[in-house]
PDB file of N, CA and C in Angstrom:
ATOM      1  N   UNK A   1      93.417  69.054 119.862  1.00  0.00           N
ATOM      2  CA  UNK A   1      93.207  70.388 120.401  1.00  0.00           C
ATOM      3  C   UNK A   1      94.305  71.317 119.890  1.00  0.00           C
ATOM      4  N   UNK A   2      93.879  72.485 119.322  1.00  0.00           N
ATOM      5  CA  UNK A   2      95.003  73.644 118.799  1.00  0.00           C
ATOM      6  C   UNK A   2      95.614  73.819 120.041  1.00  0.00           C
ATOM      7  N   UNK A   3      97.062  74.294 120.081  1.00  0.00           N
ATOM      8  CA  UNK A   3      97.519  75.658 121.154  1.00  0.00           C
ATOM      9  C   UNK A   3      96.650  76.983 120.848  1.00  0.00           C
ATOM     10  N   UNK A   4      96.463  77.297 121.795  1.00  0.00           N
ATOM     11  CA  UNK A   4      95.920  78.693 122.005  1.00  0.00           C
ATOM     12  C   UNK A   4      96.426  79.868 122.858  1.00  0.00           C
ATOM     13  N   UNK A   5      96.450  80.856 122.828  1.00  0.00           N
ATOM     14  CA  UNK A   5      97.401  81.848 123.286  1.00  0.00           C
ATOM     15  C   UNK A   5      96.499  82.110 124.758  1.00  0.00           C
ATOM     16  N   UNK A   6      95.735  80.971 125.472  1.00  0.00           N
ATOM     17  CA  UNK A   6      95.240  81.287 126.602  1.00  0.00           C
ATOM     18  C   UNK A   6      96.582  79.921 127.524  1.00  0.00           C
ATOM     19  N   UNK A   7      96.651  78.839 126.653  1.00  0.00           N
ATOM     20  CA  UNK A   7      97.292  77.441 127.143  1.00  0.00           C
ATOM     21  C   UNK A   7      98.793  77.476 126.600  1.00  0.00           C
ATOM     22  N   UNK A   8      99.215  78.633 125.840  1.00  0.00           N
ATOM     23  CA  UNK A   8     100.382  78.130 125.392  1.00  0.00           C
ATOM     24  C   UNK A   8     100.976  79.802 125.299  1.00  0.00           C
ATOM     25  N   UNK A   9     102.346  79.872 126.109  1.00  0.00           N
ATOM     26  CA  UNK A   9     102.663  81.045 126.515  1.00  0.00           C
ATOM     27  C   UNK A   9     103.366  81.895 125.013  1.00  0.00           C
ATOM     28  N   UNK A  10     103.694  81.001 124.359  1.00  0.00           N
ATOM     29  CA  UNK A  10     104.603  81.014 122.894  1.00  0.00           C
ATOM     30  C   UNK A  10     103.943  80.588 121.826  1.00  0.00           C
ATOM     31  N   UNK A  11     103.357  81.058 120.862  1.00  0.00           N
ATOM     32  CA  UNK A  11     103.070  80.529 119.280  1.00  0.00           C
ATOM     33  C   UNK A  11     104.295  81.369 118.614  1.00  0.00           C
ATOM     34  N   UNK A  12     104.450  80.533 117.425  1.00  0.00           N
ATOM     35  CA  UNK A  12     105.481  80.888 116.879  1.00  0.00           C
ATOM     36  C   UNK A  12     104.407  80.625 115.247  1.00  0.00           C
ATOM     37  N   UNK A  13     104.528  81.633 114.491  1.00  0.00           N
ATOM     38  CA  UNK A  13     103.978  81.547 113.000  1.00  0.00           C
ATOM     39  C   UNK A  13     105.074  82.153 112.321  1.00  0.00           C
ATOM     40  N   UNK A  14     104.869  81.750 110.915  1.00  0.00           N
ATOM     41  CA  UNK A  14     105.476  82.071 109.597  1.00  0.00           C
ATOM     42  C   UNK A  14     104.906  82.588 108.656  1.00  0.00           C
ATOM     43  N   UNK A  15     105.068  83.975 108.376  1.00  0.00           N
ATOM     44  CA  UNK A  15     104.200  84.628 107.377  1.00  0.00           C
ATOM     45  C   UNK A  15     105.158  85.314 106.397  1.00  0.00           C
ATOM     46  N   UNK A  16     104.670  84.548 105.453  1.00  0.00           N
ATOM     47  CA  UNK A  16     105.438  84.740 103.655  1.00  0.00           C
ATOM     48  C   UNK A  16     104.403  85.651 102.916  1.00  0.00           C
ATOM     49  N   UNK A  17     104.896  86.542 101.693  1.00  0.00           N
ATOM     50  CA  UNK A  17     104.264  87.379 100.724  1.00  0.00           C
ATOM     51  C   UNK A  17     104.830  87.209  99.649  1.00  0.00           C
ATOM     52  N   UNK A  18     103.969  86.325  98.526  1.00  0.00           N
ATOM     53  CA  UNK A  18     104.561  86.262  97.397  1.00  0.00           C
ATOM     54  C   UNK A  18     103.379  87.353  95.896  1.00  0.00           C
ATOM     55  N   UNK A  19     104.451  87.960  95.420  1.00  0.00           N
ATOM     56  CA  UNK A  19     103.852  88.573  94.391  1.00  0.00           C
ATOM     57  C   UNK A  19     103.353  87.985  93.210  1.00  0.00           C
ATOM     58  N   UNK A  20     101.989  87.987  92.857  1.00  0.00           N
ATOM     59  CA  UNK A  20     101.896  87.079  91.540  1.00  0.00           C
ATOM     60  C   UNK A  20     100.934  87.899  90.542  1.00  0.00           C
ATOM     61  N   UNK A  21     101.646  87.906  88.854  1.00  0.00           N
ATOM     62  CA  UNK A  21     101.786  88.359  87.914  1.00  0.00           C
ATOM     63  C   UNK A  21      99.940  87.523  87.467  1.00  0.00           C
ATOM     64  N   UNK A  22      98.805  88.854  87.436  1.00  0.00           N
ATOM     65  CA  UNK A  22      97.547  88.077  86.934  1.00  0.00           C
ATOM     66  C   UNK A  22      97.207  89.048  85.601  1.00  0.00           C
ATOM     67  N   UNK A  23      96.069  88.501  84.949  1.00  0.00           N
ATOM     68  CA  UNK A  23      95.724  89.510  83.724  1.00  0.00           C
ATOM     69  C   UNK A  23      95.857  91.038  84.168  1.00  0.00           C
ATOM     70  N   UNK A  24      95.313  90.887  84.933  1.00  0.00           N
ATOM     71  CA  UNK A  24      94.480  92.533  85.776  1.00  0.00           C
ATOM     72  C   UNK A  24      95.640  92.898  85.852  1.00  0.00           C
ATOM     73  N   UNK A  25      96.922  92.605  86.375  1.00  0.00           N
ATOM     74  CA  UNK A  25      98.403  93.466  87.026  1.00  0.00           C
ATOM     75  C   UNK A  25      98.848  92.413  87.803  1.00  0.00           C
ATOM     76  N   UNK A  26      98.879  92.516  88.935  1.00  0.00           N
ATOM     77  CA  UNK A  26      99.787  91.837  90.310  1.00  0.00           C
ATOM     78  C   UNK A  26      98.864  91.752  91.177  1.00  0.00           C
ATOM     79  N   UNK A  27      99.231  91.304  92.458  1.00  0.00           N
ATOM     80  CA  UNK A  27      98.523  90.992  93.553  1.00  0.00           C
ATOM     81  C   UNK A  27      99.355  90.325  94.268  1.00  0.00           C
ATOM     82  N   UNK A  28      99.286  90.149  95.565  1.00  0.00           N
ATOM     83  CA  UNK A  28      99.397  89.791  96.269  1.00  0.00           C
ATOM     84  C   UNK A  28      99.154  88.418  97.568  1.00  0.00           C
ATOM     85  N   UNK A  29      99.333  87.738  97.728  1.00  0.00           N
ATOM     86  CA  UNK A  29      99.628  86.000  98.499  1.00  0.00           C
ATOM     87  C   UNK A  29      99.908  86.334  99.233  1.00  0.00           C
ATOM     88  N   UNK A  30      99.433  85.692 100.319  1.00  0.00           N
ATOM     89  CA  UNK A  30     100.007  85.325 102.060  1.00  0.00           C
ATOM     90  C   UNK A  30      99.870  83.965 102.160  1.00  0.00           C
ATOM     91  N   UNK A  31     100.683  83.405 103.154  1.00  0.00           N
ATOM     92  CA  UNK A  31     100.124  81.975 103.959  1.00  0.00           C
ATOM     93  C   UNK A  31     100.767  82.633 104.735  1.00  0.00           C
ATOM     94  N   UNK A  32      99.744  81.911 106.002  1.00  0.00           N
ATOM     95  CA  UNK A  32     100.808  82.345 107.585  1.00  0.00           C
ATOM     96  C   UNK A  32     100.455  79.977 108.043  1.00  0.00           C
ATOM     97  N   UNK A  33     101.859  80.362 108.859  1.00  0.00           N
ATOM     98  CA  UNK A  33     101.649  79.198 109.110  1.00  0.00           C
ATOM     99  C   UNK A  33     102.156  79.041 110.521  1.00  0.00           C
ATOM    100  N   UNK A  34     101.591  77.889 111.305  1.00  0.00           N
ATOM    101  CA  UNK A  34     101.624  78.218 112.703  1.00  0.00           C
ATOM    102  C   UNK A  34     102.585  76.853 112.714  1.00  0.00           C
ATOM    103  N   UNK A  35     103.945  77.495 113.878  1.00  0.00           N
ATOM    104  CA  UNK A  35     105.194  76.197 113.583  1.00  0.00           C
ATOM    105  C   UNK A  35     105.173  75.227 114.519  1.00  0.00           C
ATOM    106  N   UNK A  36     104.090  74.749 115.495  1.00  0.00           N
ATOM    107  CA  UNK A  36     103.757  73.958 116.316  1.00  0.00           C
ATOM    108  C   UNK A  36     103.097  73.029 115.746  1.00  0.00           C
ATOM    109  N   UNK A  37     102.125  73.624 114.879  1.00  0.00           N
ATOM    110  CA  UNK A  37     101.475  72.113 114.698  1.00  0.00           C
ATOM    111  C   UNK A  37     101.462  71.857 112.927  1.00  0.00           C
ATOM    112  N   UNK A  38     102.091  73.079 112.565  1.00  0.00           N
ATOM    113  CA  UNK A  38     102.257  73.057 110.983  1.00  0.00           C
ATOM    114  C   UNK A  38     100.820  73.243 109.868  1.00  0.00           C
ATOM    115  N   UNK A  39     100.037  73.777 110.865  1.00  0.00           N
ATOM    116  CA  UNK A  39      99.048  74.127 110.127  1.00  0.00           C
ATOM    117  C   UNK A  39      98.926  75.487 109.718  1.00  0.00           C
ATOM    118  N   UNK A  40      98.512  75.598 107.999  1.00  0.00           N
ATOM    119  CA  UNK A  40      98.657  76.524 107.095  1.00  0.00           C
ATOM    120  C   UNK A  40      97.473  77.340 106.751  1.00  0.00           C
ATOM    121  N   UNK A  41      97.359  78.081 106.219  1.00  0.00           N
ATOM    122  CA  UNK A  41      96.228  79.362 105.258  1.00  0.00           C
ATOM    123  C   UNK A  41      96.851  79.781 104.570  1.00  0.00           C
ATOM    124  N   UNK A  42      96.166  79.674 103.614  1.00  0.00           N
ATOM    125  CA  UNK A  42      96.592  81.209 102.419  1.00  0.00           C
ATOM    126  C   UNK A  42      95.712  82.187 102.119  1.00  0.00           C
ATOM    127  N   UNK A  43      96.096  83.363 101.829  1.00  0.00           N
ATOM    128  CA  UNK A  43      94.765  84.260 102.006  1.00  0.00           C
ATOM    129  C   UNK A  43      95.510  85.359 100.681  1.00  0.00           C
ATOM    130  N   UNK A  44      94.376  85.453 100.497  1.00  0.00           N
ATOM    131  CA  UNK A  44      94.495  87.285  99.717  1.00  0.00           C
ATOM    132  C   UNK A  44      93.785  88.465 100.590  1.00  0.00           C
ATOM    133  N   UNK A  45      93.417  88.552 101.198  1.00  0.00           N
ATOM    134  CA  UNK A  45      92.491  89.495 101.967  1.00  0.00           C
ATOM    135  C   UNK A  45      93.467  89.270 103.632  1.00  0.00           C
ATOM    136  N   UNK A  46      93.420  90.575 104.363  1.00  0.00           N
ATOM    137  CA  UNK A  46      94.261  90.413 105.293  1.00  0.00           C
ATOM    138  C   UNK A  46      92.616  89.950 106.887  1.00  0.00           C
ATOM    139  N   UNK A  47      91.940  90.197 106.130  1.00  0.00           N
ATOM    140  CA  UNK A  47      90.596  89.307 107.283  1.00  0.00           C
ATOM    141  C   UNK A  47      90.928  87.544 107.091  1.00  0.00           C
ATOM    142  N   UNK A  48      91.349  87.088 106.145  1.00  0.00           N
ATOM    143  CA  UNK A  48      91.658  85.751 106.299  1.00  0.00           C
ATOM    144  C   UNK A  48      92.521  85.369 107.443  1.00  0.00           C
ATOM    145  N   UNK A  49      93.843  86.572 106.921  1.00  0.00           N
ATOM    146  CA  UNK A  49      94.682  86.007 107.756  1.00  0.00           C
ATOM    147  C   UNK A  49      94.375  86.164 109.358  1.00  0.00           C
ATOM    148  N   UNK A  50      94.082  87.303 109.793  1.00  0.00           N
ATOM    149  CA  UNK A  50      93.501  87.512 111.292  1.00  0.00           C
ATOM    150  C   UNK A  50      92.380  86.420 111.893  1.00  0.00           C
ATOM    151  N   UNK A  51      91.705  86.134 110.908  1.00  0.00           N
ATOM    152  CA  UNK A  51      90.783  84.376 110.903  1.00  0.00           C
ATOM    153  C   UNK A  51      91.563  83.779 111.443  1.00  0.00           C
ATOM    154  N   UNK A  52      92.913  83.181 110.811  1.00  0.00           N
ATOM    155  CA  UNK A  52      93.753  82.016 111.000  1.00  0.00           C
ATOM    156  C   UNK A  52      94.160  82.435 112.830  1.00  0.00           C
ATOM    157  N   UNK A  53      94.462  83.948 113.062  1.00  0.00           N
ATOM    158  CA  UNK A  53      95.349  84.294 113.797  1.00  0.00           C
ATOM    159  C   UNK A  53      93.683  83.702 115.321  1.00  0.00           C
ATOM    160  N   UNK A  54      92.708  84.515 114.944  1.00  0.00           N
ATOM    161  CA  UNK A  54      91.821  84.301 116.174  1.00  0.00           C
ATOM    162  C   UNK A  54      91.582  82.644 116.109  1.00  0.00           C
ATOM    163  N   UNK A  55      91.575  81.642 115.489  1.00  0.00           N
ATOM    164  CA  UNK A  55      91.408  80.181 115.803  1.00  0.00           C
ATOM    165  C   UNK A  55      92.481  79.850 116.940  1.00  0.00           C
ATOM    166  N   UNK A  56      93.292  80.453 117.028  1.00  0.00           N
ATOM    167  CA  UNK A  56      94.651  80.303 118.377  1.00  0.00           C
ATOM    168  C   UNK A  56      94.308  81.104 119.414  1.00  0.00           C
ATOM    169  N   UNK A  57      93.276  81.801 119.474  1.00  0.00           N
ATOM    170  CA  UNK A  57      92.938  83.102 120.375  1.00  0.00           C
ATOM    171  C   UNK A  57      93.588  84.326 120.763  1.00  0.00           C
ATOM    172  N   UNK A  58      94.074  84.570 119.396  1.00  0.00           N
ATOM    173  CA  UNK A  58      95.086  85.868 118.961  1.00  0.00           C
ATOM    174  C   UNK A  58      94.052  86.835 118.764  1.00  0.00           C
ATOM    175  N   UNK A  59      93.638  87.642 119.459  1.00  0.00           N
ATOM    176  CA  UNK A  59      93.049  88.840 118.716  1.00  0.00           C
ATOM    177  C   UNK A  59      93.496  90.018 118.865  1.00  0.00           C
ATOM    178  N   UNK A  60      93.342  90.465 117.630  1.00  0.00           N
ATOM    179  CA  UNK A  60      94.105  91.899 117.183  1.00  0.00           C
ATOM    180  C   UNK A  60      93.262  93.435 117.461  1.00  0.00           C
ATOM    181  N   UNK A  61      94.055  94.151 118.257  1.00  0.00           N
ATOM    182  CA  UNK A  61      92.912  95.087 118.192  1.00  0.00           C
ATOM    183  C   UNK A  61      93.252  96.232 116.953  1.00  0.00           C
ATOM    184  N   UNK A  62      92.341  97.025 116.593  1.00  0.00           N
ATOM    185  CA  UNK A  62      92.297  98.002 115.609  1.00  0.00           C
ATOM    186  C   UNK A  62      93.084  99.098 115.440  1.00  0.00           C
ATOM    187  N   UNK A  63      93.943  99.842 115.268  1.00  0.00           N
ATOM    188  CA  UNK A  63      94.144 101.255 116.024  1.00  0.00           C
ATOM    189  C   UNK A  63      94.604 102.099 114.180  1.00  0.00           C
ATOM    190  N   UNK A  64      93.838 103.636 114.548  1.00  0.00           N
ATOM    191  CA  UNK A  64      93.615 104.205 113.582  1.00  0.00           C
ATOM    192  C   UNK A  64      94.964 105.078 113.079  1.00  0.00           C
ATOM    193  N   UNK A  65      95.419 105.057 114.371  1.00  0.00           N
ATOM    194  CA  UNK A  65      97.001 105.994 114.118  1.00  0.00           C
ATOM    195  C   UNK A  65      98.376 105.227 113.421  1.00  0.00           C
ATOM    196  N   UNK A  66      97.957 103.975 112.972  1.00  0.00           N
ATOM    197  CA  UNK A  66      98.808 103.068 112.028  1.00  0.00           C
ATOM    198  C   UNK A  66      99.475 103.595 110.687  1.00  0.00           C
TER     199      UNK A  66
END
């Protein structure tokens, strides 16, 4: 069973950005990684990462004034 942010008052994740050199130009890497149970993602798209984040029952709300 994951921790989930309904059973577990604390998640603790690790989120790295590495730049990488492609034909096209650059781009951009994530992994976020959750430090409880050491499970990882890597994503290029920031909907991956919010994926990883709602499997723990993290959800993010939207806001336009960002």
């Amino acid at each position: 069973m994951h921790p989930s942010a309904s059973t577990t008052s604390i998640l603790t994740f690790v989120l790295r950005f590495q730049r990488e050199a492609t034909t096209g130009g650059t781009r951009w890497r994530g992994s976020i990684e959750l430090v409880q149970s050491g499970e990882k993602a890597v994503f290029l798209e920031l909907e991956a990462m919010l994926a990883f984040l709602r499997r723990f029952g993290i959800k993010m709300e939207q806001r336009d004034h960002l």
